[in-house]
Every structure is written in structure tokens, then in C-alpha cells.
PDB file of N, CA and C in Angstrom:
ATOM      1  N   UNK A   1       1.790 -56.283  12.241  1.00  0.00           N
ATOM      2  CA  UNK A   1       2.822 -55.497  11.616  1.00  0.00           C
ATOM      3  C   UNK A   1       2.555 -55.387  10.128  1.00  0.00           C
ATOM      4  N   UNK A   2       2.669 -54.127   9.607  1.00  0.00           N
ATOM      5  CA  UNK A   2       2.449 -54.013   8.527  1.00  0.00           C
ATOM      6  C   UNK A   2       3.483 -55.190   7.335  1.00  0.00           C
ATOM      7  N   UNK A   3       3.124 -55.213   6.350  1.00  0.00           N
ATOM      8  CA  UNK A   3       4.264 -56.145   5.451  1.00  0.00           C
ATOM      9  C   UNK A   3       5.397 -55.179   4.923  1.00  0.00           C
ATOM     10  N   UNK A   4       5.292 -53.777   5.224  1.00  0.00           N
ATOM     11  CA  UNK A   4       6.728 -52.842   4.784  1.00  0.00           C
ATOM     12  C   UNK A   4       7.666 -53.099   5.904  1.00  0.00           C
ATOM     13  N   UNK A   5       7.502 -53.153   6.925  1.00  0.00           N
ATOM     14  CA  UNK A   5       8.286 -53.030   8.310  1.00  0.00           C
ATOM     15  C   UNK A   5       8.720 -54.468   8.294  1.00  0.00           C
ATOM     16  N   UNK A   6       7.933 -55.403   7.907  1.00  0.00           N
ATOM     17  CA  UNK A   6       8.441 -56.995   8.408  1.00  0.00           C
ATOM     18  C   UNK A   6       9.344 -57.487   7.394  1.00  0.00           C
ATOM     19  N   UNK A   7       9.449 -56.586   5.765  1.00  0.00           N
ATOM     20  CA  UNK A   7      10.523 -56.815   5.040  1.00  0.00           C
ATOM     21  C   UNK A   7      11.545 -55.877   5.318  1.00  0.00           C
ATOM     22  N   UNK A   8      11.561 -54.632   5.760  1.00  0.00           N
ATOM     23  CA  UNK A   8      12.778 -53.850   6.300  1.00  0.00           C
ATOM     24  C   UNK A   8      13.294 -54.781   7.650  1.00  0.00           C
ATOM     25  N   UNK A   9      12.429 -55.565   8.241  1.00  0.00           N
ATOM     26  CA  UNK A   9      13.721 -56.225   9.384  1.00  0.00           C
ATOM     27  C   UNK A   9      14.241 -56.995   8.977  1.00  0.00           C
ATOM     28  N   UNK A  10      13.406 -57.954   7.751  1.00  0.00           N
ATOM     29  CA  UNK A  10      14.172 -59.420   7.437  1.00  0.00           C
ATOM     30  C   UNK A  10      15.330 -58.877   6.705  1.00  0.00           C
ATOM     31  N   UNK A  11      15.035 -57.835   5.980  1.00  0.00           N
ATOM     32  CA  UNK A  11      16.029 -56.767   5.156  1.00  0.00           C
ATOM     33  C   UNK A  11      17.417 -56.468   6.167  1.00  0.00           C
ATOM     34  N   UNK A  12      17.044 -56.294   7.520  1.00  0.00           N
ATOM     35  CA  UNK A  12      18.279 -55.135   7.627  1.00  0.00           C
ATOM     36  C   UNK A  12      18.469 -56.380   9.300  1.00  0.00           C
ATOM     37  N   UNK A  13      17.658 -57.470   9.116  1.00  0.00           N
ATOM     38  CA  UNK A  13      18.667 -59.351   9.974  1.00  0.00           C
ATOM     39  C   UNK A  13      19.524 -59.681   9.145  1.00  0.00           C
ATOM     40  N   UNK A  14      19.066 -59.742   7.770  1.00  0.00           N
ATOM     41  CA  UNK A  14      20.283 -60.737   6.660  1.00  0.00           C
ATOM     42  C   UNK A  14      22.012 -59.489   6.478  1.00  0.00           C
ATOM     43  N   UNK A  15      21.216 -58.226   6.497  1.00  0.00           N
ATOM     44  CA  UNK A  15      22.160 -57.201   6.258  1.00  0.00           C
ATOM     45  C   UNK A  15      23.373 -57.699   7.412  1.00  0.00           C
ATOM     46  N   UNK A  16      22.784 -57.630   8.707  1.00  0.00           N
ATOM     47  CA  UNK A  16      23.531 -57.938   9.481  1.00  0.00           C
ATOM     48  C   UNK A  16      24.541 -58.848  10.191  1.00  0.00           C
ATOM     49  N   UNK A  17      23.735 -59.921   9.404  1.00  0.00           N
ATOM     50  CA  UNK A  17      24.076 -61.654   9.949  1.00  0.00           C
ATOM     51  C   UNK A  17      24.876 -61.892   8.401  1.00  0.00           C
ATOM     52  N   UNK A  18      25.008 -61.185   7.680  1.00  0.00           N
ATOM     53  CA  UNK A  18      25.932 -61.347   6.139  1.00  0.00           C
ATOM     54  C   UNK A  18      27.391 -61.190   6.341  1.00  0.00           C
ATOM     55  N   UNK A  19      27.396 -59.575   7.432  1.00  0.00           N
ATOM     56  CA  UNK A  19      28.722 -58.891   7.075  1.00  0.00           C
ATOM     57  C   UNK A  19      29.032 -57.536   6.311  1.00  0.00           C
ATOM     58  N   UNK A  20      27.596 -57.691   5.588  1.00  0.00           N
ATOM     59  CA  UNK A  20      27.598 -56.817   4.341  1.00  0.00           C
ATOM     60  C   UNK A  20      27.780 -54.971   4.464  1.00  0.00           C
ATOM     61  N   UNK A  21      28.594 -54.670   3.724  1.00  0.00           N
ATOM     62  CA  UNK A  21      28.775 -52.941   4.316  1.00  0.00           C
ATOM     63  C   UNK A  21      27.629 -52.535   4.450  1.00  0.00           C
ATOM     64  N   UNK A  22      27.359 -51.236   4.801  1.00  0.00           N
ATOM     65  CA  UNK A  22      26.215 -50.883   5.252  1.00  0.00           C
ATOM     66  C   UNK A  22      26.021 -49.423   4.370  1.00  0.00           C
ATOM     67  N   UNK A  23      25.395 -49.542   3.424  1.00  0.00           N
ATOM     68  CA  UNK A  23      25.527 -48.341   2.600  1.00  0.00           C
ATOM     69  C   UNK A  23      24.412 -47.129   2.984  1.00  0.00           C
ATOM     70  N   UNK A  24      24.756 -45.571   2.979  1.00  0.00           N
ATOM     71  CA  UNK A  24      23.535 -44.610   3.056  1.00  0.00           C
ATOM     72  C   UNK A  24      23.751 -43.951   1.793  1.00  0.00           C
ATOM     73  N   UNK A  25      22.586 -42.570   1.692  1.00  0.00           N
ATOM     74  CA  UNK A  25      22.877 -42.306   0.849  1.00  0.00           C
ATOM     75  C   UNK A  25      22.241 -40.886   1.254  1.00  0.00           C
ATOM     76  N   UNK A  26      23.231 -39.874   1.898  1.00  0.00           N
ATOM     77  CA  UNK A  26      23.071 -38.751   2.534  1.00  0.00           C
ATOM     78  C   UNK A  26      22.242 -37.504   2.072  1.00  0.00           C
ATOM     79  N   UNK A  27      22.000 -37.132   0.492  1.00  0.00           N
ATOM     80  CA  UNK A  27      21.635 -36.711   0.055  1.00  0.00           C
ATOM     81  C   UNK A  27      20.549 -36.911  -1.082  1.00  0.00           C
ATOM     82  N   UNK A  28      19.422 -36.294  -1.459  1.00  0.00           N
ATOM     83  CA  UNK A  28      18.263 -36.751  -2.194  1.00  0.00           C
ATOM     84  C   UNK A  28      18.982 -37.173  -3.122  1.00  0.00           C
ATOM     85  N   UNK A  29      18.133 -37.730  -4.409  1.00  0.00           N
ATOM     86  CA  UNK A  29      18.885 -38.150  -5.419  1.00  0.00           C
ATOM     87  C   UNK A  29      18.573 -36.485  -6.550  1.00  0.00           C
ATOM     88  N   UNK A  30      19.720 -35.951  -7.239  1.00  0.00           N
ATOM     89  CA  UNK A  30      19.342 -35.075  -7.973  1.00  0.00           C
ATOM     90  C   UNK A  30      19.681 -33.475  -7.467  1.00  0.00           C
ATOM     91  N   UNK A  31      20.889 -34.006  -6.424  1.00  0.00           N
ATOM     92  CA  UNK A  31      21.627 -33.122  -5.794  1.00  0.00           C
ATOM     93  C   UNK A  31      22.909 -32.480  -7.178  1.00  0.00           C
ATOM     94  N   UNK A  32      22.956 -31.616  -7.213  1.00  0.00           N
ATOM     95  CA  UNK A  32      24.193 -31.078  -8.361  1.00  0.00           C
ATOM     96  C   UNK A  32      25.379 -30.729  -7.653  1.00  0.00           C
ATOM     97  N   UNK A  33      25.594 -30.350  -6.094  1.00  0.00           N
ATOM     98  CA  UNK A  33      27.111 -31.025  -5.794  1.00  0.00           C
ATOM     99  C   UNK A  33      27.140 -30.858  -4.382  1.00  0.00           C
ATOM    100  N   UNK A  34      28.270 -31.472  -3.738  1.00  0.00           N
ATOM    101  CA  UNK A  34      28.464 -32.022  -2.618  1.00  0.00           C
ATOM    102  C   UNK A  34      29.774 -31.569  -2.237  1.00  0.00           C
ATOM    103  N   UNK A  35      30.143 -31.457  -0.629  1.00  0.00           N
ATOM    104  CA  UNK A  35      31.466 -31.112  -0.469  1.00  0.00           C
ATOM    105  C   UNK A  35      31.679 -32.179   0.699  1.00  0.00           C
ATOM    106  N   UNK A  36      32.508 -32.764   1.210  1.00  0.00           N
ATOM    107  CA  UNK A  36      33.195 -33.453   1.862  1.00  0.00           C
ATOM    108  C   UNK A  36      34.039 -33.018   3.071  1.00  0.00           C
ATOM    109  N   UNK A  37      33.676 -33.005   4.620  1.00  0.00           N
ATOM    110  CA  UNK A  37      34.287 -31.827   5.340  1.00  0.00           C
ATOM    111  C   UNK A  37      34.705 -33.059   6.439  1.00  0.00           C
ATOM    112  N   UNK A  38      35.727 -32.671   7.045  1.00  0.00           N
ATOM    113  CA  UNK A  38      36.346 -33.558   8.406  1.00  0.00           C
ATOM    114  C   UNK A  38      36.594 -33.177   9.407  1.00  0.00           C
ATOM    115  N   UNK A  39      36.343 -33.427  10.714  1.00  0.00           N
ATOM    116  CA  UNK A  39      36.422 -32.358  11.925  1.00  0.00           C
ATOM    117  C   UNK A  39      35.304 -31.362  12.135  1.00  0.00           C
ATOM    118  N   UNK A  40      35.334 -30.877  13.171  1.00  0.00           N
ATOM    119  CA  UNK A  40      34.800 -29.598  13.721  1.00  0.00           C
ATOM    120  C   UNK A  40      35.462 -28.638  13.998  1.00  0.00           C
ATOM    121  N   UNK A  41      36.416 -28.076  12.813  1.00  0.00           N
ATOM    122  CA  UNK A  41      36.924 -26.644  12.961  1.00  0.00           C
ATOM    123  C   UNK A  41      36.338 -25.521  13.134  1.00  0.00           C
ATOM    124  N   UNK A  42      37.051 -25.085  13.826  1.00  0.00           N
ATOM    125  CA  UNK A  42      35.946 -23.291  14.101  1.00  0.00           C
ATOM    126  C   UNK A  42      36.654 -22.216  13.083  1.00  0.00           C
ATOM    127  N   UNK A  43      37.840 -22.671  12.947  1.00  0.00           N
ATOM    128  CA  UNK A  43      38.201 -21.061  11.565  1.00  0.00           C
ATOM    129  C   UNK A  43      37.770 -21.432  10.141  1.00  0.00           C
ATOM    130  N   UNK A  44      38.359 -22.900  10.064  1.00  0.00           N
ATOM    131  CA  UNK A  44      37.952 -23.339   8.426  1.00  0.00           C
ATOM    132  C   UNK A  44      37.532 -24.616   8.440  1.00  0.00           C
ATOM    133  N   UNK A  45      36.712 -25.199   7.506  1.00  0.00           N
ATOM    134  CA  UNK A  45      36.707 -26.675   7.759  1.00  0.00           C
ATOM    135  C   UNK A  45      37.742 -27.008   7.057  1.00  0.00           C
ATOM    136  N   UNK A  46      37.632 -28.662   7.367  1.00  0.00           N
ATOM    137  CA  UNK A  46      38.460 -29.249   6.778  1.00  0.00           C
ATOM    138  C   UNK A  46      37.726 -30.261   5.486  1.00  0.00           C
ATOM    139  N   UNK A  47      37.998 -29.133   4.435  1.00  0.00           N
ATOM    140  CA  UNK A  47      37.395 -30.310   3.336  1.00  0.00           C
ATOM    141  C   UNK A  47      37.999 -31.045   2.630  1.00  0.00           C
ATOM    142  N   UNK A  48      37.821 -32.090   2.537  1.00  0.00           N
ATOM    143  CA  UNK A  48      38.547 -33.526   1.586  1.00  0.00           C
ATOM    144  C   UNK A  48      38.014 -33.366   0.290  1.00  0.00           C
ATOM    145  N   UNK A  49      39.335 -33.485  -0.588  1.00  0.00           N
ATOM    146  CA  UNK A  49      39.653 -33.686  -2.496  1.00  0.00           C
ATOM    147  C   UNK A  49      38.666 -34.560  -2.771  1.00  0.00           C
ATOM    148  N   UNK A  50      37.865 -34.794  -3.431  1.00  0.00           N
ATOM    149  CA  UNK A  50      37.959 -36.485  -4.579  1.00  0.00           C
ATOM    150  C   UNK A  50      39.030 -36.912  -4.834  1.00  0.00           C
ATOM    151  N   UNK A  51      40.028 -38.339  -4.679  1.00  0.00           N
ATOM    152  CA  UNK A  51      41.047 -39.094  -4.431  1.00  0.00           C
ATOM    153  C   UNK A  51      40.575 -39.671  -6.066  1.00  0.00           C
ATOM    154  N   UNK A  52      39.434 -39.667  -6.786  1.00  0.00           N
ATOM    155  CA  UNK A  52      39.278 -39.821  -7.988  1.00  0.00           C
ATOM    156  C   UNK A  52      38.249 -39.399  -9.107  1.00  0.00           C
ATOM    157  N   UNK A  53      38.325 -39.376 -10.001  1.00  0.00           N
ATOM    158  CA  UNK A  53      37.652 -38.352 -10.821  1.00  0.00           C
ATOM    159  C   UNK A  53      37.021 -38.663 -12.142  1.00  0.00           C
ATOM    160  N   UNK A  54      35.965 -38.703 -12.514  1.00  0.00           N
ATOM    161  CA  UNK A  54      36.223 -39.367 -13.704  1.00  0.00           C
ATOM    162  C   UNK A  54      35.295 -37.841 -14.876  1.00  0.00           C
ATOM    163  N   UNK A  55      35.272 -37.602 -16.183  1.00  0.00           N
ATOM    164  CA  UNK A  55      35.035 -36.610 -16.542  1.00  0.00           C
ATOM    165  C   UNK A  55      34.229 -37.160 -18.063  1.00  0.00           C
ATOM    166  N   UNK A  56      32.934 -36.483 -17.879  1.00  0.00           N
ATOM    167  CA  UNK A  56      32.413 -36.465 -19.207  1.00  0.00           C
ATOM    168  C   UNK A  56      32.927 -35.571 -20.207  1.00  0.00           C
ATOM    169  N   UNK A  57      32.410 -36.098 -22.038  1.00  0.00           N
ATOM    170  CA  UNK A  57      33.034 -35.734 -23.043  1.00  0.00           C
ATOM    171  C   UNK A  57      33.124 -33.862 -23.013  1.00  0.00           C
ATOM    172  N   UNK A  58      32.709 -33.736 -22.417  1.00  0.00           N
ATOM    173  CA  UNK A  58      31.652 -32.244 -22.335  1.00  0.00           C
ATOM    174  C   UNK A  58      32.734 -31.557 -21.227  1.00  0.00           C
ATOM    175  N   UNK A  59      33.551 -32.411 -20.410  1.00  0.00           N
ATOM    176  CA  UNK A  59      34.057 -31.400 -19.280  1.00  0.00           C
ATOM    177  C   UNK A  59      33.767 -31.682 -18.013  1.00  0.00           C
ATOM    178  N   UNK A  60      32.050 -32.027 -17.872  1.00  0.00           N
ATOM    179  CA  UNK A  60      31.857 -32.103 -16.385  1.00  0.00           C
ATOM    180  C   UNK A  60      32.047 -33.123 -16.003  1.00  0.00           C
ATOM    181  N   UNK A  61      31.704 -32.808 -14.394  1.00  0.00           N
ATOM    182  CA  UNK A  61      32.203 -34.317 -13.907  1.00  0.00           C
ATOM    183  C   UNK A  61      31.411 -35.187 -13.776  1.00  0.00           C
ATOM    184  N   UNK A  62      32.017 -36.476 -14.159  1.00  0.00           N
ATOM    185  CA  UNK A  62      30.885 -37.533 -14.298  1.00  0.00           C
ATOM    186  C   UNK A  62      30.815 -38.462 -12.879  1.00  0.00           C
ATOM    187  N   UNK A  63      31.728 -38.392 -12.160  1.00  0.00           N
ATOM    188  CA  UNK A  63      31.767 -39.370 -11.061  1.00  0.00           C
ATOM    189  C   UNK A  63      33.128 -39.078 -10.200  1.00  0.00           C
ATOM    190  N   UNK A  64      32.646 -38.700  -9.167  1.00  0.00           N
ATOM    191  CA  UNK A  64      33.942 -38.415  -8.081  1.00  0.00           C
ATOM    192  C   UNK A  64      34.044 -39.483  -6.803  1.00  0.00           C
ATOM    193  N   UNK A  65      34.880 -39.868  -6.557  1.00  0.00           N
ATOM    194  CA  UNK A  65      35.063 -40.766  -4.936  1.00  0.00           C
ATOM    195  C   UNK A  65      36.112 -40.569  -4.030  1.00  0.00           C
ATOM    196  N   UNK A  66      35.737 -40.183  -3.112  1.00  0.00           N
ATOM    197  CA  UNK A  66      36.443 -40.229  -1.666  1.00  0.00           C
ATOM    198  C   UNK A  66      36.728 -41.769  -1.216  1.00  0.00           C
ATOM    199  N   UNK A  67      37.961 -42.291  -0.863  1.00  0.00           N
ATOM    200  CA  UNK A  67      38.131 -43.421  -0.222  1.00  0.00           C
ATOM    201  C   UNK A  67      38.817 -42.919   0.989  1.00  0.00           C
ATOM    202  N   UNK A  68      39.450 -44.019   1.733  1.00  0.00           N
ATOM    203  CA  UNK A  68      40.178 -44.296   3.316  1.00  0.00           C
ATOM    204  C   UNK A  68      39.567 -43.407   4.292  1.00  0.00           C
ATOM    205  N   UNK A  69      38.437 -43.028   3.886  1.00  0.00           N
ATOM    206  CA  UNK A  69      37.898 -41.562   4.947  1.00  0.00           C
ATOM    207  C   UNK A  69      37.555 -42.350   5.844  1.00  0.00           C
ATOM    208  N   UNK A  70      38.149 -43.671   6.686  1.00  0.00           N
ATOM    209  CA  UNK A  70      38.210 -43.878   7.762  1.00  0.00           C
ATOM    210  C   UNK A  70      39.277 -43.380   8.619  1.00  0.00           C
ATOM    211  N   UNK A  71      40.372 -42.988   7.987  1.00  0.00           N
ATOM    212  CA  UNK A  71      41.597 -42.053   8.384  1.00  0.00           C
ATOM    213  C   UNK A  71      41.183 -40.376   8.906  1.00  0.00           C
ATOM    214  N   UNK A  72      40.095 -40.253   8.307  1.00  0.00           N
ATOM    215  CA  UNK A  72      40.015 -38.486   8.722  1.00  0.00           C
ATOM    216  C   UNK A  72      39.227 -37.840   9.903  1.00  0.00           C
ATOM    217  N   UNK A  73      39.965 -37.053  10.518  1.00  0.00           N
ATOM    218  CA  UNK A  73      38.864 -36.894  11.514  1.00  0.00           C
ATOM    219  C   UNK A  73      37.380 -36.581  11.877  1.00  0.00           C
ATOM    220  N   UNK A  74      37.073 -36.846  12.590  1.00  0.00           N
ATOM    221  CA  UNK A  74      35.430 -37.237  12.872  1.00  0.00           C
ATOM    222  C   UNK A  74      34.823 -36.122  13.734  1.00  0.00           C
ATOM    223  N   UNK A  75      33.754 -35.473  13.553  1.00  0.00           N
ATOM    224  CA  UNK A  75      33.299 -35.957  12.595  1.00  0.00           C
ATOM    225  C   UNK A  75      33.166 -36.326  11.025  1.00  0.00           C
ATOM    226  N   UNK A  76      32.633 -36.626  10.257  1.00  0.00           N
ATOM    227  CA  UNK A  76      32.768 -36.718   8.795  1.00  0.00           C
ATOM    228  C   UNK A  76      31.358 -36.364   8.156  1.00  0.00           C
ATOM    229  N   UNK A  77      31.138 -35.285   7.786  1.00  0.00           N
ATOM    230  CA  UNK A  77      30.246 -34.305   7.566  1.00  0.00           C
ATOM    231  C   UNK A  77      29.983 -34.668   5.960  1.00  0.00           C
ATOM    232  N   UNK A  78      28.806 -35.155   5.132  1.00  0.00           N
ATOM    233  CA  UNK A  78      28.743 -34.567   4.014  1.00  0.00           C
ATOM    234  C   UNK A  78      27.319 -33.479   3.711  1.00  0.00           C
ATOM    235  N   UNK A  79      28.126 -32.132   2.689  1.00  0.00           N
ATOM    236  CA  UNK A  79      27.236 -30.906   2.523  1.00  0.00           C
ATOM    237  C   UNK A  79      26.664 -31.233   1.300  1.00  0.00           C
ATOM    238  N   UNK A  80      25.149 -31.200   1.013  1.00  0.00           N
ATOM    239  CA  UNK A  80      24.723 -31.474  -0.042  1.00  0.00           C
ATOM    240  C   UNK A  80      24.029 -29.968  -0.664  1.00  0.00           C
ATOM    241  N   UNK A  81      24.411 -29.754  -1.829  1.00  0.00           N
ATOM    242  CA  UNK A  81      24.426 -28.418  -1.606  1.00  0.00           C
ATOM    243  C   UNK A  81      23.413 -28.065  -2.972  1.00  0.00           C
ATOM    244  N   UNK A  82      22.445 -28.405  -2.407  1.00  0.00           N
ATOM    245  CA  UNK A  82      21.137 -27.455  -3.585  1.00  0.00           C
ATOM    246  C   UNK A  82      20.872 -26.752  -4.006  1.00  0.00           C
ATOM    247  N   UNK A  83      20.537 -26.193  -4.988  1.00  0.00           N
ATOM    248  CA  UNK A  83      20.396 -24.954  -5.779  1.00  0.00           C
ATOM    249  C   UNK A  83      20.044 -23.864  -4.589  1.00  0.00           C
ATOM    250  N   UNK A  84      18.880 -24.587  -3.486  1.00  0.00           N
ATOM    251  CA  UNK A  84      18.076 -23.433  -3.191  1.00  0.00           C
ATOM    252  C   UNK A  84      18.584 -23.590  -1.002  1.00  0.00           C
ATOM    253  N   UNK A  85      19.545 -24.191  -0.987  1.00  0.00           N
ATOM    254  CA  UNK A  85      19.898 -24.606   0.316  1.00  0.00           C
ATOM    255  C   UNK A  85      20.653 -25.754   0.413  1.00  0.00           C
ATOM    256  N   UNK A  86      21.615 -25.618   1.273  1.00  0.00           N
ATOM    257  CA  UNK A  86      22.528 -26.624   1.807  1.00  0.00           C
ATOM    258  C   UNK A  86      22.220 -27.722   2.622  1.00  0.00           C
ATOM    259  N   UNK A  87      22.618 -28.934   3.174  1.00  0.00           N
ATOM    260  CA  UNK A  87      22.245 -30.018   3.672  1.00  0.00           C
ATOM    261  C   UNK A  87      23.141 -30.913   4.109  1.00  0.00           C
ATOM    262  N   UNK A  88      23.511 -30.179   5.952  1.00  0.00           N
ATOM    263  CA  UNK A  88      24.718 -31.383   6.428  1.00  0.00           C
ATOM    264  C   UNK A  88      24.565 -32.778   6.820  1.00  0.00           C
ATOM    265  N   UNK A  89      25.171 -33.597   6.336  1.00  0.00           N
ATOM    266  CA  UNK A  89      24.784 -34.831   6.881  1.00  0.00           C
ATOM    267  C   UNK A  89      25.809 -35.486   7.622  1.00  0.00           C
ATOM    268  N   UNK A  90      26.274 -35.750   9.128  1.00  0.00           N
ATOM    269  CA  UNK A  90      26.716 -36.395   9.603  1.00  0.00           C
ATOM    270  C   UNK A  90      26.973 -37.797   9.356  1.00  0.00           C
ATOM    271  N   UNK A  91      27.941 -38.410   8.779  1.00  0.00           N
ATOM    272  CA  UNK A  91      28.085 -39.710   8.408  1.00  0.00           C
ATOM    273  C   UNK A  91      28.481 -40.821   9.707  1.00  0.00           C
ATOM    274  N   UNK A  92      28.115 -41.710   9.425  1.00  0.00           N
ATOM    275  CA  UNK A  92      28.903 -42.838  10.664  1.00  0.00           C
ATOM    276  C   UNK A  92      29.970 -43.062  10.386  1.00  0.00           C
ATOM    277  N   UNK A  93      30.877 -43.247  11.833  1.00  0.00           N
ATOM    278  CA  UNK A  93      32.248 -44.231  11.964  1.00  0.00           C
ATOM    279  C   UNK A  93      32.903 -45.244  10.896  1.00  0.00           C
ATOM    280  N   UNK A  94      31.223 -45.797  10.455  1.00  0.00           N
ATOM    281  CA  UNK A  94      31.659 -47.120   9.859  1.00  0.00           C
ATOM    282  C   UNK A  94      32.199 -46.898   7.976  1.00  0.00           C
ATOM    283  N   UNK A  95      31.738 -45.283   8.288  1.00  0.00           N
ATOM    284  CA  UNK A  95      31.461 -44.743   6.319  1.00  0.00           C
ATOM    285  C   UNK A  95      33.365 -44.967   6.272  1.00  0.00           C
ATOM    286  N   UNK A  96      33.766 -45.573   4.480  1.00  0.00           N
ATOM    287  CA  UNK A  96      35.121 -45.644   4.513  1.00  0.00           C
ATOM    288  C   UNK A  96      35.346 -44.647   3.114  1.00  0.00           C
ATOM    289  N   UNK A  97      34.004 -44.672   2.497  1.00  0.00           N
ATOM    290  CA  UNK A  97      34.124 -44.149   0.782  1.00  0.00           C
ATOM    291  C   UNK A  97      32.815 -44.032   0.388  1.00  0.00           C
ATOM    292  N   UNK A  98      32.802 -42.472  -0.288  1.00  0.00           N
ATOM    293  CA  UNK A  98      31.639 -42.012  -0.696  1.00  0.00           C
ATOM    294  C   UNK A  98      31.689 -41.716  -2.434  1.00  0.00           C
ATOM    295  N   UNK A  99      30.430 -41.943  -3.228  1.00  0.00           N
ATOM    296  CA  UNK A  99      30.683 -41.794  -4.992  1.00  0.00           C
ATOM    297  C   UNK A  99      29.678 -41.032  -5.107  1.00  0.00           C
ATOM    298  N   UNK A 100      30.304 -39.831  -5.737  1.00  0.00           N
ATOM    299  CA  UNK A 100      29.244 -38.886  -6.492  1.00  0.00           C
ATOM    300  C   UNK A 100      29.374 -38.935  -7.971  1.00  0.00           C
ATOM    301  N   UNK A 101      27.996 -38.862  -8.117  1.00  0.00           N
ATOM    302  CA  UNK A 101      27.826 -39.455  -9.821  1.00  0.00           C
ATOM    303  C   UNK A 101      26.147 -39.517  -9.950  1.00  0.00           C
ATOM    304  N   UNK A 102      25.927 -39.337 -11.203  1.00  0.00           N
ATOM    305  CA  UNK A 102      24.274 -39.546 -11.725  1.00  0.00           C
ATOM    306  C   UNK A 102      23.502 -38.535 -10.575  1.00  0.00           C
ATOM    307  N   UNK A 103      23.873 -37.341  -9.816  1.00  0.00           N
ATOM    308  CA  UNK A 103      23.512 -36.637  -9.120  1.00  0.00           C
ATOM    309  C   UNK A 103      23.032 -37.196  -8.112  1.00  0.00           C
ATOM    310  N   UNK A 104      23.858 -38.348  -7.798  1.00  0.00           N
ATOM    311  CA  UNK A 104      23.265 -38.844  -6.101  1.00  0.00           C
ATOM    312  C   UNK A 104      24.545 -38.743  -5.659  1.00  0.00           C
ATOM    313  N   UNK A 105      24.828 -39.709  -3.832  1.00  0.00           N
ATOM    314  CA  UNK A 105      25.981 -39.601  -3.173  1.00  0.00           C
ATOM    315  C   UNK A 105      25.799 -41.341  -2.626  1.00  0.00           C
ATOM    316  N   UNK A 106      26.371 -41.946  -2.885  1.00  0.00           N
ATOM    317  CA  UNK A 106      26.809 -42.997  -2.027  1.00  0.00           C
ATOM    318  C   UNK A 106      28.023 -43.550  -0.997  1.00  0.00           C
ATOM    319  N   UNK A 107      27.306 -43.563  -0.077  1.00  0.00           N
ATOM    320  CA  UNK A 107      28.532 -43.485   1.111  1.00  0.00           C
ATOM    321  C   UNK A 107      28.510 -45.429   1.666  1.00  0.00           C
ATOM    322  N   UNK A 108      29.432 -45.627   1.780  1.00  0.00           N
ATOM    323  CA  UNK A 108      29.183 -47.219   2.495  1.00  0.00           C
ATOM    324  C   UNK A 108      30.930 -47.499   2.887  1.00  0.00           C
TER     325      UNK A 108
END
């Protein structure tokens, strides 16, 4: 076994045998924005607010987070939405809160 694979298991035994949330991170890093969708509606989705916000001197936004999105219905979709194309990412069950900021997305 290579030595990348035999530290991703010891990596993701301790992850497991810890407790520890399980974080992804749905979109490349250097994404400029993201939308937040719940369900599989056929007329509209259902997209979820940022529940918080935080704002650089300048106006934009510096850091947004979704929490309790274990409450919303499932699926729980995040759109990463690139200059040059969009990018759905199906999140897991286990996702509760996602932070957009520094042009990435962290979901855990």
C-alpha cells in the first residue's frame, strides 16, 4: 500500500473512533458564490438565507453561515456557482452547518 492511502485510513480510523464531525468541503476553493437549496421541488427550489453574516469594510461579504440545516428538507443541495458554470453538490444527512468565506465552503 502506498504511504498516501495508509495515512488517509489511519486518518479517517481516528476520525471515526474520536466522534469527531465529519467535515467536506463541496466546492473548489476560490468559488465567488454559493446558494443553499432544500428539497426537490419541481416549480421553485427551496433556497435557505445565511442565518449569519458578517461584512467587509468595503461592503462585501466576508463570511456567511447556514446552521440547524439538519431541520430542512433533504435533499440538501449546495450550488457552487462559477464564473463559467454551476456545481451541485449533494450534501449528507449528517451536514448541520455550512461557512462561506475566503472563497471556499465548509460544510460539517
Amino acid at each position: 500500500m502506498s504511504s498516501r492511502i495508509v495515512k488517509v485510513s489511519i486518518t479517517s480510523f481516528l476520525c471515526l473512533m474520536s466522534g469527531s464531525a465529519f467535515a467536506i468541503e463541496p466546492c473548489h476553493h476560490g468559488v465567488p458564490a454559493i446558494d443553499i437549496v432544500q428539497g426537490s421541488f419541481v416549480k421553485a427550489p427551496g433556497y435557505i438565507s445565511p442565518d449569519t453574516q458578517s461584512m467587509n469594510p468595503d461592503g462585501s461579504v466576508k463570511q456567511q453561515g447556514w446552521h440547524n440545516l439538519k431541520k430542512a428538507a433533504r435533499p440538501l443541495t449546495v450550488i457552487c456557482r462559477y464564473s463559467d458554470k454551476q456545481v451541485s453538490v449533494v450534501l449528507p444527512d449528517t451536514i448541520d452547518t455550512c461557512v462561506f468565506g475566503s472563497s471556499s465552503v465548509n460544510c460539517f
